[in-house]
Protein backbone atom coordinates (compact mmCIF):
# COMPACT_ATOMS: atom_id res chain seq x y z
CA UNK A 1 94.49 188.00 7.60
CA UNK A 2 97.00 185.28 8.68
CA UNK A 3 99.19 187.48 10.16
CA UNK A 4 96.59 189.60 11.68
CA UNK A 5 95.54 187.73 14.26
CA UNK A 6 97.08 183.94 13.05
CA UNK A 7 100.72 182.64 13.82
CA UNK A 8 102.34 184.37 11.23
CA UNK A 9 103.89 187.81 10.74
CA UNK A 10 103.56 189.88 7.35
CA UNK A 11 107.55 189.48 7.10
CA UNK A 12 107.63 185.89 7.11
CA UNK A 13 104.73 185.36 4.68
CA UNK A 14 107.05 187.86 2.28
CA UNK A 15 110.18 185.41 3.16
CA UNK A 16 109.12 182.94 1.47
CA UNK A 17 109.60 179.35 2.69
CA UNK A 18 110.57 178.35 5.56
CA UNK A 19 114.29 177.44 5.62
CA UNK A 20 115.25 174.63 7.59
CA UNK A 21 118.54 174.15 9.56
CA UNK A 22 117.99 170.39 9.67
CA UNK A 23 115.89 168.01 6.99
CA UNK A 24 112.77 167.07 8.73
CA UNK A 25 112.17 163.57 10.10
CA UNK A 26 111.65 160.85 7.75
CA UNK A 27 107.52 159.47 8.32
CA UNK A 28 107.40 155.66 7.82
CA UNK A 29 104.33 155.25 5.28
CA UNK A 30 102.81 152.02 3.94
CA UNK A 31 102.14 151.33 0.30
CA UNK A 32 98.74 151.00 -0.89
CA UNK A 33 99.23 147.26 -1.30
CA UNK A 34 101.20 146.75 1.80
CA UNK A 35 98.40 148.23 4.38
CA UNK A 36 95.94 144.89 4.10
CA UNK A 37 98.44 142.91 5.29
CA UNK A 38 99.46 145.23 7.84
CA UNK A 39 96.30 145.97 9.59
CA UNK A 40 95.57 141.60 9.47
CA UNK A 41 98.63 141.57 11.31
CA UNK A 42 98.52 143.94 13.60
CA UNK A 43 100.80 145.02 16.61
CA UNK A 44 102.32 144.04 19.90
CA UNK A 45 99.94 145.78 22.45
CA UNK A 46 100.59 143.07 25.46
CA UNK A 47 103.01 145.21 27.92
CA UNK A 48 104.66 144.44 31.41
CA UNK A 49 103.74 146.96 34.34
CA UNK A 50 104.96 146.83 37.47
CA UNK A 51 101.68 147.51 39.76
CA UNK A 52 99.34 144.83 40.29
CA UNK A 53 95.52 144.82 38.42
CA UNK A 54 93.89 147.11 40.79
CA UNK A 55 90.68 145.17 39.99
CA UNK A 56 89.80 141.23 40.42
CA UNK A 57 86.32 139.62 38.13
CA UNK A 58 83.41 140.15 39.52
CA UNK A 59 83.87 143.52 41.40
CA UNK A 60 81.92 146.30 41.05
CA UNK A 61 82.88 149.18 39.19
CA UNK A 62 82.21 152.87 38.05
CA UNK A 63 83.80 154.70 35.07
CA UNK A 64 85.13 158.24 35.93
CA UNK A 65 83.09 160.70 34.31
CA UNK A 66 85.72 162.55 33.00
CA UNK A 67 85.93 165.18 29.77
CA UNK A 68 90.23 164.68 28.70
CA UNK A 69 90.85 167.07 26.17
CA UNK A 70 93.10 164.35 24.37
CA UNK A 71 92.58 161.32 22.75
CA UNK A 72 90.63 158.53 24.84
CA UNK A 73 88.74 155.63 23.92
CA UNK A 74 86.18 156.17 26.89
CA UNK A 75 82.74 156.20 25.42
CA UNK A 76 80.59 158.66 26.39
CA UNK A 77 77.88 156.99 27.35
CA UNK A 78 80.02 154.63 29.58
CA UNK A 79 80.96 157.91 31.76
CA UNK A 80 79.62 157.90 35.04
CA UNK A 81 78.14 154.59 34.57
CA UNK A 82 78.55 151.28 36.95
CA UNK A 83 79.48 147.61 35.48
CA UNK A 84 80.93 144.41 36.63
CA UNK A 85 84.64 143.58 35.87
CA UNK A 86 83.77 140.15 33.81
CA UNK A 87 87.86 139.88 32.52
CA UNK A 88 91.60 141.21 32.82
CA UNK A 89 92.80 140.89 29.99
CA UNK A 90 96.85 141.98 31.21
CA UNK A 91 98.30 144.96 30.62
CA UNK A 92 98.31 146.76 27.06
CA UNK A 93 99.28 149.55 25.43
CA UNK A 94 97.05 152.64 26.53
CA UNK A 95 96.18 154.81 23.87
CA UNK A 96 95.37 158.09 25.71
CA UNK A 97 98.73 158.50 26.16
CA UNK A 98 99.88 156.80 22.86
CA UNK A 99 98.25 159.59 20.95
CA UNK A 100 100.82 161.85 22.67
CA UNK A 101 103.73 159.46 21.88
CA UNK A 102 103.81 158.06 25.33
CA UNK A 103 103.97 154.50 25.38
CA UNK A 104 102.83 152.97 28.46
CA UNK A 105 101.35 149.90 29.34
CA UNK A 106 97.82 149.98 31.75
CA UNK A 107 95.39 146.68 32.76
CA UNK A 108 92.97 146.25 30.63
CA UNK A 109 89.63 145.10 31.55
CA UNK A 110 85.94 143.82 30.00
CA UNK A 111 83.42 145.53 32.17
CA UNK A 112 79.90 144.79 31.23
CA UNK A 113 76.67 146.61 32.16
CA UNK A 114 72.83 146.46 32.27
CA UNK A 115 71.55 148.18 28.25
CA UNK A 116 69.10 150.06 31.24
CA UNK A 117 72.42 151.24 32.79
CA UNK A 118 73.95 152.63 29.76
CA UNK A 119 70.67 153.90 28.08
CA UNK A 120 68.17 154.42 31.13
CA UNK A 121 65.67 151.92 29.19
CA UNK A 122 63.50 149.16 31.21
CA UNK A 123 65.79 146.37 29.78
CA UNK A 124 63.25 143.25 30.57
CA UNK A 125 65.52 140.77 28.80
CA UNK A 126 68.41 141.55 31.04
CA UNK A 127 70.49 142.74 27.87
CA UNK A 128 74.24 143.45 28.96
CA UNK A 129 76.97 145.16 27.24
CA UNK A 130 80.93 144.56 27.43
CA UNK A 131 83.11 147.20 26.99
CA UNK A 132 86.55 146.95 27.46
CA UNK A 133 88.37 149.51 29.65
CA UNK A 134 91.87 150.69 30.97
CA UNK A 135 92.34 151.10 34.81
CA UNK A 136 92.73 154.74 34.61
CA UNK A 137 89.38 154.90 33.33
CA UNK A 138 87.54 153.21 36.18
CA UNK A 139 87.08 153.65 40.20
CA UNK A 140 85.97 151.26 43.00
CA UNK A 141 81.85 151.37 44.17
């Protein structure tokens, strides 16, 4: 059925394995016992970019309601919604385009907004909720 309608052809299924001209590239790969101790540790994610923070505390945001067919760490229910820029927290790693193997470095931000904002709920406690956010995820109001 593969090579029906899949990415193969009935000749190289009957070929056998696929013979390489070059080895393939080497993945780095923790032991068990290492990865603990890795993930305590952690990473450099602090980055320098050239362009200024587009946004200053205290100004009134709203996050692009956008569907990327990538990675993103834009939550859903954040999409389309307005918040308050409460931090800038310099310029980090961004991992929509890290997934791809693009390392970049965008301003990171703690946005917060009303629970009635995020969930449509009468919120009579004023309950607020921080998310943080890179620029390219939010717009001016």
């Amino acid at each position: 059925m593969l090579w029906e309608k899949g990415p193969f052809t009935q000749s190289e299924l009957d070929s056998g394995p696929l013979k390489l001209s070059e080895p393939p590239p080497q993945q780095r790969s923790f032991k068990a016992a290492d990865v603990e101790t890795a993930m305590l540790k952690g990473g450099p994610v602090n980055m320098e970019v050239d362009q200024a923070p587009r946004f200053l505390i205290g100004d009134s945001v709203q996050v692009l309601n956008i569907n990327p067919e990538g990675h993103t760490r834009l939550p859903r229910y954040a999409r389309g919604k307005q918040g308050v820029v409460d931090d800038h927290h310099g310029a980090h790693v961004y991992p929509d385009s890290q997934a791809s193997g693009v390392r970049e470095g965008q301003h990171l931000y703690s946005v917060s907004f009303s629970a009635a904002e995020l969930w449509g709920q009468d919120d009579k406690n004023d309950f607020r909720v921080s998310i943080d956010m890179w620029e390219p995820y939010l717009d001016s109001v």
